[in-house]
Protein backbone atom coordinates (compact mmCIF):
# COMPACT_ATOMS: atom_id res chain seq x y z
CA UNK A 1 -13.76 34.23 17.17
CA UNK A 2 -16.99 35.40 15.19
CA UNK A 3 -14.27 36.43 12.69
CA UNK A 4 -12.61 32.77 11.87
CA UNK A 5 -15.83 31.73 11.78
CA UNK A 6 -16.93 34.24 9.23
CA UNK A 7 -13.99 33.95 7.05
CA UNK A 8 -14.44 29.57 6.80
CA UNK A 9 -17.34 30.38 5.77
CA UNK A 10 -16.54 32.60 3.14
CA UNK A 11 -13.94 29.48 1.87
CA UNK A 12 -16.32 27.05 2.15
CA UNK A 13 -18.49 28.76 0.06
CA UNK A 14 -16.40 28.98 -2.59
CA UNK A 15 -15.38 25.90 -2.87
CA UNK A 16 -17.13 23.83 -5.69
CA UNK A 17 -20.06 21.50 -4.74
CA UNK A 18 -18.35 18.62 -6.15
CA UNK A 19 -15.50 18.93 -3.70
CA UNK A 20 -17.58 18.69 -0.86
CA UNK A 21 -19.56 15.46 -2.35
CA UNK A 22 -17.00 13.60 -3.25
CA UNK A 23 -16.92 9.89 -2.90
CA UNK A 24 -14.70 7.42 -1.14
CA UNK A 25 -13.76 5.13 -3.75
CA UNK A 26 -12.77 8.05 -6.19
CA UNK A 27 -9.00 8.18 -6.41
CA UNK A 28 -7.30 10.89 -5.64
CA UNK A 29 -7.74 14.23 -6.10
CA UNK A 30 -6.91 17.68 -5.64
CA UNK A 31 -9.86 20.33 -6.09
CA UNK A 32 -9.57 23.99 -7.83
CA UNK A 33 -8.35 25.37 -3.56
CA UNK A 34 -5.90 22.67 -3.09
CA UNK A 35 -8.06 20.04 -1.12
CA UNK A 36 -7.64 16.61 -1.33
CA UNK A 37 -10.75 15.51 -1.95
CA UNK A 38 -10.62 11.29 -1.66
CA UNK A 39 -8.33 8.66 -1.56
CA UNK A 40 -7.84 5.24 -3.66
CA UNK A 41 -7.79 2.29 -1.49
CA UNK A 42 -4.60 0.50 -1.80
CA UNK A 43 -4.94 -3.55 -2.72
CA UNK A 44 -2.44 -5.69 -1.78
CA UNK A 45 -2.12 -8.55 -4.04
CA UNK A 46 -1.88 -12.39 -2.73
CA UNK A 47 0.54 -14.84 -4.26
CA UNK A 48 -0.40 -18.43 -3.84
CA UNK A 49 2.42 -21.29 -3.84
CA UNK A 50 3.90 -21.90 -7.49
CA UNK A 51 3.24 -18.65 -8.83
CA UNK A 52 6.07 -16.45 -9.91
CA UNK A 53 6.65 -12.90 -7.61
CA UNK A 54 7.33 -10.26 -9.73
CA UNK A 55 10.23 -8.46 -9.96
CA UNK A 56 8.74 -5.23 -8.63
CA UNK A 57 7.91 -7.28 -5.37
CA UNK A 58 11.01 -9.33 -4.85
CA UNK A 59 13.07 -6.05 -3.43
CA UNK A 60 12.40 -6.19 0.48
CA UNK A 61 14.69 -8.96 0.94
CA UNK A 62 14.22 -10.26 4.58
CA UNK A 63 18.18 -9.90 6.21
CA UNK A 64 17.11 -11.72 9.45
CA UNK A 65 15.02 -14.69 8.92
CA UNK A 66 15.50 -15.08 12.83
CA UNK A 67 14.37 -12.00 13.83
CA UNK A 68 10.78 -12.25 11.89
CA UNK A 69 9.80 -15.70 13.32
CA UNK A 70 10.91 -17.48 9.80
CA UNK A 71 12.92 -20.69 9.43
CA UNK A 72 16.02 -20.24 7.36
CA UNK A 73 15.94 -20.42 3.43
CA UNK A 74 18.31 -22.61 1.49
CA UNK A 75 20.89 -21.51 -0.74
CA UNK A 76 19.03 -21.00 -4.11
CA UNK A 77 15.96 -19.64 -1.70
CA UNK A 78 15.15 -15.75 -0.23
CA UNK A 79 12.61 -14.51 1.91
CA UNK A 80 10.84 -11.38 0.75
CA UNK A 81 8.40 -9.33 2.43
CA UNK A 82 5.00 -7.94 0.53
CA UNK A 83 2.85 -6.06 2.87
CA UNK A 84 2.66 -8.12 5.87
CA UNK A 85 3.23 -11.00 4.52
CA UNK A 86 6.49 -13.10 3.77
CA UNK A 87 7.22 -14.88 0.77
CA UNK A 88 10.09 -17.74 0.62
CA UNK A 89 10.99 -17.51 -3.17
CA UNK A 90 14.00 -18.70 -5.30
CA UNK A 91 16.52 -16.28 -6.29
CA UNK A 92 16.43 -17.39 -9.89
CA UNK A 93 12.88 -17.51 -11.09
CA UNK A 94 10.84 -15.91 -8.43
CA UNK A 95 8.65 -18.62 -7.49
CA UNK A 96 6.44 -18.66 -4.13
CA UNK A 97 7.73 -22.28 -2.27
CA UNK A 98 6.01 -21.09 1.11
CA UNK A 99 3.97 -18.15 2.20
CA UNK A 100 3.64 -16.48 6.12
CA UNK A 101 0.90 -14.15 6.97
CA UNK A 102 1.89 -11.94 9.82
């Protein structure tokens, strides 16, 4: 036992004294022993009625309207989900007609 203890000592010591101060809004990163040292917080971004869904955001089309609590869409209409929130959009231009936060 006095042996593992001995030898994460040894690592710790030679690991850099930045790695072990890192902060938690630094993004990312992986110090000189393969540590990760923080991580980036991940922002999910809020569309408001009228604006226009980007592409990027439009691919989690919502199959069962039914099964997620959501009221059918009409023809020219999808429901997408970003996060945990659903977005009832039209297929052509991507704009937000009604948002539901789960």
């Amino acid at each position: 036992m006095s042996k593992k203890i001995g030898i994460l000592f040894a690592c710790l010591s030679l690991m850099p004294a930045a790695a072990l101060a890192a902060s938690a809004d630094a993004p990312a990163r992986i110090s000189d022993a393969g540590i990760v040292l923080a991580q980036a917080k991940t922002q999910v971004r809020v569309f408001a009625r009228g604006d226009v869904l980007p592409e990027a955001y439009r691919a989690k089309v919502v199959k069962n309207p039914y099964h997620q609590g959501l009221k059918p869409p009409p023809r020219d209409q999808q429901w997408v989900q970003v996060g945990r929130t659903f977005y009832l959009i039209e297929r052509e231009t991507g704009k937000v007609i009604d948002r539901v936060d789960v």
